[in-house]
C-alpha atoms as a PDB file:
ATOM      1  CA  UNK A   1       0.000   0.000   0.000  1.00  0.00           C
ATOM      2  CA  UNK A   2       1.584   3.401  -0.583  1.00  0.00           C
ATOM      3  CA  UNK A   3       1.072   6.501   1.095  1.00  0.00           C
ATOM      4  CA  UNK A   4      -1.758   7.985  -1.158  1.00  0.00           C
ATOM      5  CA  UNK A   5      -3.279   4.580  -0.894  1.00  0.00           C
ATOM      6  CA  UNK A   6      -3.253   5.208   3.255  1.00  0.00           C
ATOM      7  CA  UNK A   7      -4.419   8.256   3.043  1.00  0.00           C
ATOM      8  CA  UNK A   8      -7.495   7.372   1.033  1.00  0.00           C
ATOM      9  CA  UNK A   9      -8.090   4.635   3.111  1.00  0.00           C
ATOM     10  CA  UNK A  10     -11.646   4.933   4.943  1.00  0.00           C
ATOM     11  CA  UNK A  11     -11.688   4.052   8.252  1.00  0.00           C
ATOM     12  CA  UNK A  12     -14.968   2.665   9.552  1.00  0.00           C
ATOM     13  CA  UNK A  13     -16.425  -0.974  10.269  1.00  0.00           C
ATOM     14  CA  UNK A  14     -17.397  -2.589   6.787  1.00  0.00           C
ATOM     15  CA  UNK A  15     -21.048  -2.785   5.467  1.00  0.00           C
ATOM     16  CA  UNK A  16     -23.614  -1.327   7.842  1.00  0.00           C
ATOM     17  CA  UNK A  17     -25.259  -3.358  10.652  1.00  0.00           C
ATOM     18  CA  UNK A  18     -28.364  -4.635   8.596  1.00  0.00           C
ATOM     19  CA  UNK A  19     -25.975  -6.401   6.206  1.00  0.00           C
ATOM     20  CA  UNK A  20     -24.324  -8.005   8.863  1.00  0.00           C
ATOM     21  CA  UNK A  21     -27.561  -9.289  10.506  1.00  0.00           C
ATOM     22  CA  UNK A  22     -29.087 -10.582   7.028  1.00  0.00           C
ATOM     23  CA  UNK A  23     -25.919 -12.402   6.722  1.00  0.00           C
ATOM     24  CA  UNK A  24     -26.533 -13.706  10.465  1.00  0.00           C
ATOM     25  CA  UNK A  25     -29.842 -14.770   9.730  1.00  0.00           C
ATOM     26  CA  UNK A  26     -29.071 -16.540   6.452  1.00  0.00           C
ATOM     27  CA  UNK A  27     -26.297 -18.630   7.980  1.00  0.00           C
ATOM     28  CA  UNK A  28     -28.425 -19.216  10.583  1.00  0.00           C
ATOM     29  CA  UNK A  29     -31.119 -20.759   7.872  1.00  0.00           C
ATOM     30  CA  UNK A  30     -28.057 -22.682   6.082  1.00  0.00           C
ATOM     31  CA  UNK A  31     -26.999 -23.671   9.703  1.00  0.00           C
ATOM     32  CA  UNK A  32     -30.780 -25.134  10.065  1.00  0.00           C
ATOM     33  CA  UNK A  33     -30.236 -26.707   6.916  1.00  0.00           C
ATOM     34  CA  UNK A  34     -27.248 -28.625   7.392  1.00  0.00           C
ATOM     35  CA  UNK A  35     -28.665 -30.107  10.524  1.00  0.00           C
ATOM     36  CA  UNK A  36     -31.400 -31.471   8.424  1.00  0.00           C
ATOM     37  CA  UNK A  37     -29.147 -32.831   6.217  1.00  0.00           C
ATOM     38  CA  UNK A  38     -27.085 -34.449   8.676  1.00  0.00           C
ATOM     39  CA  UNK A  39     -30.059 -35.332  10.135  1.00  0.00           C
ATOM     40  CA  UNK A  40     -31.626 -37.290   7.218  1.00  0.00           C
ATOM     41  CA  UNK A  41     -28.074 -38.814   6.188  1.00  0.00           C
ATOM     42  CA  UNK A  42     -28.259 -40.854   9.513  1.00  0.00           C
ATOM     43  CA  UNK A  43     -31.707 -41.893   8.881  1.00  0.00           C
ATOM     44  CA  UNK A  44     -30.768 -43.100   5.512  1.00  0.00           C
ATOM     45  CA  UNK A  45     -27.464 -44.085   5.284  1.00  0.00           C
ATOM     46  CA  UNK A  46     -27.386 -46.684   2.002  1.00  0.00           C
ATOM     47  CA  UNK A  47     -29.509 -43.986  -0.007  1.00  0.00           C
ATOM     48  CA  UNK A  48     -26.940 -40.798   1.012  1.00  0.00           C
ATOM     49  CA  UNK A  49     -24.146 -43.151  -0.117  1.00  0.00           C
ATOM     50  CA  UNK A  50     -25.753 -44.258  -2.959  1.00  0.00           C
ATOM     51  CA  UNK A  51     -26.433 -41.043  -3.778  1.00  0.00           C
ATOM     52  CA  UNK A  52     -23.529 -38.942  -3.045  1.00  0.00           C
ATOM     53  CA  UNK A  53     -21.620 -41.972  -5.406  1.00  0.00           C
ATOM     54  CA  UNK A  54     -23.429 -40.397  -8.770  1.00  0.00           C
ATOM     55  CA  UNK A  55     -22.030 -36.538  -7.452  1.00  0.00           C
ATOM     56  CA  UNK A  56     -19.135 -35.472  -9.600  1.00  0.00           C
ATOM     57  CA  UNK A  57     -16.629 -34.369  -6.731  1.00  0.00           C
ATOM     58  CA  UNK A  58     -14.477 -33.001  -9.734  1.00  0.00           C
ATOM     59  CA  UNK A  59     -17.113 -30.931 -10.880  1.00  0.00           C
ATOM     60  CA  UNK A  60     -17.702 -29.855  -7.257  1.00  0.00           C
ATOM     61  CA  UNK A  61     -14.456 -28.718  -6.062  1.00  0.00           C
ATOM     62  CA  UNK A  62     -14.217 -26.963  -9.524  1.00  0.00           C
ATOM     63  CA  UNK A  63     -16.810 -24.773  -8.503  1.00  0.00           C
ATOM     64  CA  UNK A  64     -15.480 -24.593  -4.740  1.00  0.00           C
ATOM     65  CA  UNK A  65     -12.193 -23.175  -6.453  1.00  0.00           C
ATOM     66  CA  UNK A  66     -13.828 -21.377  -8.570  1.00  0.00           C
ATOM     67  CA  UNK A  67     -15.760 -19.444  -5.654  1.00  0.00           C
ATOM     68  CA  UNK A  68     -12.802 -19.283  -4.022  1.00  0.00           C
ATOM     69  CA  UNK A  69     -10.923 -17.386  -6.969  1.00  0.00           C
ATOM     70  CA  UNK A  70     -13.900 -15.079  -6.824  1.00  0.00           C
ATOM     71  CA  UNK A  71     -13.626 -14.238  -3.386  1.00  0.00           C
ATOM     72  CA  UNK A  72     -10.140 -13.001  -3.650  1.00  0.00           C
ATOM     73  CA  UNK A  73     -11.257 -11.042  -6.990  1.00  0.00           C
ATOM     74  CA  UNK A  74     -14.624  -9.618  -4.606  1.00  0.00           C
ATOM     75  CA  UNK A  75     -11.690  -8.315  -1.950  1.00  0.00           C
ATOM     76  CA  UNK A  76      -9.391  -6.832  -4.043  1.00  0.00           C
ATOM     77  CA  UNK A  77     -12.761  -4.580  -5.407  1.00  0.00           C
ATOM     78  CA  UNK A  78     -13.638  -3.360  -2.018  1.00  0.00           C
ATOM     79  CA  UNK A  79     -10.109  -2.539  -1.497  1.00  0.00           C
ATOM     80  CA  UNK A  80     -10.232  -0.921  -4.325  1.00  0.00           C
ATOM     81  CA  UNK A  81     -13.451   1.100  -3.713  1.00  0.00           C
ATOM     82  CA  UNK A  82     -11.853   2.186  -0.165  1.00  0.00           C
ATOM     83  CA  UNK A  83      -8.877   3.887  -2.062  1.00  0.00           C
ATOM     84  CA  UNK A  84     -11.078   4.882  -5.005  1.00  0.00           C
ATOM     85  CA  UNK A  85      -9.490   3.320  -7.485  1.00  0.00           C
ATOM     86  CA  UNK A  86     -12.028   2.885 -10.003  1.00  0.00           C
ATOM     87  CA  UNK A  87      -9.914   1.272 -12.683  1.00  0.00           C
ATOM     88  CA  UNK A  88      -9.031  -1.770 -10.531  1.00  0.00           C
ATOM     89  CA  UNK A  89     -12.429  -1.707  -8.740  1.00  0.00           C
ATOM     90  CA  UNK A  90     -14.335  -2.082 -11.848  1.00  0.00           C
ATOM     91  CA  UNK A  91     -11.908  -5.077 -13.640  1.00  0.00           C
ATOM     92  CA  UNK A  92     -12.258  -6.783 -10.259  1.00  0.00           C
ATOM     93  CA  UNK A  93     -15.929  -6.379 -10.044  1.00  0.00           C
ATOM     94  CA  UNK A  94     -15.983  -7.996 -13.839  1.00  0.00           C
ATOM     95  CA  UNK A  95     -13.814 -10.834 -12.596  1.00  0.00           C
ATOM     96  CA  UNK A  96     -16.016 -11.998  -9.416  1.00  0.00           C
ATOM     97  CA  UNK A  97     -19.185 -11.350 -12.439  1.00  0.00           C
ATOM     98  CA  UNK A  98     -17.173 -13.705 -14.416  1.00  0.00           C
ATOM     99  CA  UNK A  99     -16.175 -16.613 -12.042  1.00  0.00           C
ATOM    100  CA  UNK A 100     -20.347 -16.103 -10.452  1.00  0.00           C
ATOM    101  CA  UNK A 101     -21.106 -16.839 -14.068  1.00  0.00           C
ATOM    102  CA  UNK A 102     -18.781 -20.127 -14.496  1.00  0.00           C
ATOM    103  CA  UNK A 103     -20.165 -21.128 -11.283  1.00  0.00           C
ATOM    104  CA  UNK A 104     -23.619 -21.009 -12.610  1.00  0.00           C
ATOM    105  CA  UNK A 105     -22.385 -23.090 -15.865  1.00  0.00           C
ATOM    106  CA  UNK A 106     -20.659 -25.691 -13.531  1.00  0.00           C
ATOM    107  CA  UNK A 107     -23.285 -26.114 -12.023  1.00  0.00           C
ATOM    108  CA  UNK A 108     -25.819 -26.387 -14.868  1.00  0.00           C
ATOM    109  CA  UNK A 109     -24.012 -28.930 -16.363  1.00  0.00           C
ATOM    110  CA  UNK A 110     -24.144 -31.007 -13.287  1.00  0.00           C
ATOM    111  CA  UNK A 111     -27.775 -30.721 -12.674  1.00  0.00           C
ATOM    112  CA  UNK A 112     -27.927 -31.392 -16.603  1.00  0.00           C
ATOM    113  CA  UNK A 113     -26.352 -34.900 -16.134  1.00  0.00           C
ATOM    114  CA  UNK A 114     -28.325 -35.509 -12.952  1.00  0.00           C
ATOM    115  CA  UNK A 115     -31.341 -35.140 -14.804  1.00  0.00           C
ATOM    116  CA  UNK A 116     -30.767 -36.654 -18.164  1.00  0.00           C
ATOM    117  CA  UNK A 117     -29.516 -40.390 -15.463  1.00  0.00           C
ATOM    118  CA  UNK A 118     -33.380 -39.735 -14.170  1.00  0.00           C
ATOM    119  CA  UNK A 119     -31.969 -37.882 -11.136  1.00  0.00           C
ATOM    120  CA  UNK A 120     -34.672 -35.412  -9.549  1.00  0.00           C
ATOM    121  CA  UNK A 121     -36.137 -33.832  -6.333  1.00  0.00           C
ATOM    122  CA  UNK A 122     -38.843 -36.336  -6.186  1.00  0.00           C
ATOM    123  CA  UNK A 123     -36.192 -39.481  -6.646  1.00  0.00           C
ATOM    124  CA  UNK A 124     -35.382 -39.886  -2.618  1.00  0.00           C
ATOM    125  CA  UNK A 125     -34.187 -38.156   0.522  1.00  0.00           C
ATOM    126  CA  UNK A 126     -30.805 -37.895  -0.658  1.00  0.00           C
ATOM    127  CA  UNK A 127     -31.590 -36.047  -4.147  1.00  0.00           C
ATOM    128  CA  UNK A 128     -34.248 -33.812  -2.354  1.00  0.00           C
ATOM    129  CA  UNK A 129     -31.888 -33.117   0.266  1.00  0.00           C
ATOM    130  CA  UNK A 130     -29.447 -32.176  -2.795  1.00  0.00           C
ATOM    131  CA  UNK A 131     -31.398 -30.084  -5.109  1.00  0.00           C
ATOM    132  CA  UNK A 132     -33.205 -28.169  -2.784  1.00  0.00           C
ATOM    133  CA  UNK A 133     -29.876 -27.067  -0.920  1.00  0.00           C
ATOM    134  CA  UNK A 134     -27.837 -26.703  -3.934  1.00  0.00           C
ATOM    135  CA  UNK A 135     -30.521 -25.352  -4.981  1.00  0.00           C
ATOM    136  CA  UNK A 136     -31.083 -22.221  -2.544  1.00  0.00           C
ATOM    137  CA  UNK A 137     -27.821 -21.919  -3.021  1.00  0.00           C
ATOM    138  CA  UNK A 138     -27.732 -21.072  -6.209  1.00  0.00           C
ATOM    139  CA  UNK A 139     -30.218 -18.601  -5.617  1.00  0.00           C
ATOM    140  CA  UNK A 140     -27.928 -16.576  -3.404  1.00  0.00           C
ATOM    141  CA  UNK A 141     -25.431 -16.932  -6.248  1.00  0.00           C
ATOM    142  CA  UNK A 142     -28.018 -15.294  -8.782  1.00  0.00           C
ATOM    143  CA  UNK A 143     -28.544 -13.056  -6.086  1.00  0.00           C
ATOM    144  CA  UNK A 144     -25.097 -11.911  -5.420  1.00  0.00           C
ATOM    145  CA  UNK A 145     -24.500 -11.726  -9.099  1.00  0.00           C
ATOM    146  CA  UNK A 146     -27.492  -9.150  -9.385  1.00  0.00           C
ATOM    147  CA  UNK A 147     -25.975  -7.219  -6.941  1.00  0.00           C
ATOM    148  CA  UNK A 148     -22.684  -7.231  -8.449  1.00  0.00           C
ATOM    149  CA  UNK A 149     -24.064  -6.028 -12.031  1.00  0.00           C
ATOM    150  CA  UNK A 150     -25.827  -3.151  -9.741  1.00  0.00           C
ATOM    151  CA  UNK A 151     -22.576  -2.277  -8.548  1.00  0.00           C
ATOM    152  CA  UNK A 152     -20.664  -2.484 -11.896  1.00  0.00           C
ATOM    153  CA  UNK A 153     -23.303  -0.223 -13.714  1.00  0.00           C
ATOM    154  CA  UNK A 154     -23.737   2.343 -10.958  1.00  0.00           C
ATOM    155  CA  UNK A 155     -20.272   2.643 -10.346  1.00  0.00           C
ATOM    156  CA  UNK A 156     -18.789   3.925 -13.406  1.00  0.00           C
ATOM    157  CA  UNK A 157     -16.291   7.256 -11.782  1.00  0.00           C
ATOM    158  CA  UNK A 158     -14.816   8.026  -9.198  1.00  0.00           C
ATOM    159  CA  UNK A 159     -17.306  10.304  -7.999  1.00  0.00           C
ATOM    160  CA  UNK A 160     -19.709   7.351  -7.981  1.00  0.00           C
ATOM    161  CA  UNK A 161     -17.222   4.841  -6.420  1.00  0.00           C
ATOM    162  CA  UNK A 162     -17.160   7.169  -3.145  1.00  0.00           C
ATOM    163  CA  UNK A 163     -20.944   6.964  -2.925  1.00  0.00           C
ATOM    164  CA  UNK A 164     -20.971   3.484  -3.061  1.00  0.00           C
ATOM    165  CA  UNK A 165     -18.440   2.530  -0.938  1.00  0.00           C
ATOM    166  CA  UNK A 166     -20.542   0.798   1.756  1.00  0.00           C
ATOM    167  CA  UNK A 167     -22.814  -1.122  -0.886  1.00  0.00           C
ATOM    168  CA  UNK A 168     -19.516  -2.717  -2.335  1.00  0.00           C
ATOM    169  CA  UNK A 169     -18.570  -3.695   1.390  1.00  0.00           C
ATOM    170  CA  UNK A 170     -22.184  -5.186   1.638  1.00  0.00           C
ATOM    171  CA  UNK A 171     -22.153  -6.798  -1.765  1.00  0.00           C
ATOM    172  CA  UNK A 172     -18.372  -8.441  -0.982  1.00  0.00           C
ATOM    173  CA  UNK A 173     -19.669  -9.545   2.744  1.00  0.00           C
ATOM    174  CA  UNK A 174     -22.740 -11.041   0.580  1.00  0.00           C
ATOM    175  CA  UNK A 175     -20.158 -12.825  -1.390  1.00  0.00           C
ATOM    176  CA  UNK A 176     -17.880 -14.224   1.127  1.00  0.00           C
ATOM    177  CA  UNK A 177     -20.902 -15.672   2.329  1.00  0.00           C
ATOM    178  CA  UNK A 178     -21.988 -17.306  -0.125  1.00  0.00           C
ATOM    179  CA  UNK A 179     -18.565 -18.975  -1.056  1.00  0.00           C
ATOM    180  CA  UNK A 180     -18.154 -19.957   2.619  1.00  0.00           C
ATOM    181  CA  UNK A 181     -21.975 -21.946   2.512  1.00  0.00           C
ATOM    182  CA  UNK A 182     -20.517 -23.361  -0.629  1.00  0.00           C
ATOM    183  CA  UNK A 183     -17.442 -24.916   1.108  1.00  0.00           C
ATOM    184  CA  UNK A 184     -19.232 -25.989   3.567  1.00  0.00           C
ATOM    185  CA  UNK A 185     -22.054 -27.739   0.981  1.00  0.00           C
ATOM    186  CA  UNK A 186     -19.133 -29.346  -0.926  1.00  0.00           C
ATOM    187  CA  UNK A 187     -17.526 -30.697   2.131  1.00  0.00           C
ATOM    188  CA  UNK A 188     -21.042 -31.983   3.963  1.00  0.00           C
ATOM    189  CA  UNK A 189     -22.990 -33.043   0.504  1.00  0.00           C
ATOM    190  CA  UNK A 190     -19.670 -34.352  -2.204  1.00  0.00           C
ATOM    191  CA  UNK A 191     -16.966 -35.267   0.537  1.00  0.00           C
ATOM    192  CA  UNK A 192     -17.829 -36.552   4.277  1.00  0.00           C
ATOM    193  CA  UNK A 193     -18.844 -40.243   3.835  1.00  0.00           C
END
């Protein structure tokens, strides 16, 4: 960081407080949600196993790195936006629009293949359990990528940039989130046996 950077530099908590209790509540709901999972997996056993045995772990943790590369690309825009750089803010806001949008291909092609096998919501616990938590996730995916188009086309100077400082802290603390419920999808639905 140099010394214009520092003295650019905003000082103040990120996002404002209803941000940060929307992203409380959601986890919470993911929280609830994993617990049902977990829940269901011990009931049925032989059908999560059978089940998570047709996942494509490849296609999984491609999308888990893929998130991941997206978070870093979501950070360096709000550091950007908090020395007003609008240059860097806006490529960076174009690369976390980019990997959302992979993500959201990844994952079409997956459900693609799990419904051309016959694979649906309605097949048994485990593929309900699957599609309607995958599902909601990618819901906050679309979501997050609405709010990152927002961003990019109401953020075009550097006038506009220092306006929308806080919404581009809120937008990245939406994303983190997301990529964080992600992880922890991949691990509980692709990985633990």
């Amino acid at each position: 960081m140099t010394a214009s950077d520092s003295e650019s530099l905003i000082e103040h908590h990120p996002a404002e407080i209803g941000v940060w209790l929307f992203i409380f509540a959601d986890m919470c709901i993911f929280a609830m949600y994993f617990g049902v999972f977990v829940w269901e997996k011990n009931l049925n056993p032989a059908i999560f196993a059978e089940g998570q045995a047709t996942l494509s772990a490849q296609l999984g943790g491609l999308n888990t790195v893929i998130l991941l590369i997206s978070s870093y690309f979501a950070a360096k825009a709000v550091h950007s936006a908090r020395v007003f750089n609008i240059d860097a803010y806006r490529r960076f806001i174009k690369l976390t629009i980019f990997c959302g949008l992979a993500f959201l291909c990844v994952k079409f092609v997956e459900y693609s293949d799990k419904f051309s096998a016959g694979f649906d919501i309605a097949t048994n616990a485990f593929y309900r359990n699957y599609f309607s938590f995958t599902g909601f996730h990618l819901l906050h995916v679309i979501l997050g990528l609405s709010f990152l188009a927002w961003l990019l086309f109401s953020t075009k100077t550097a006038e506009q940039l220092k306006e929308n400082v806080k919404a581009s802290e809120g937008v990245g603390l939406y994303w983190h989130m997301v990529d964080l419920l992600w992880v922890v999808l991949f691990s509980l639905i692709y990985l633990v046996p």
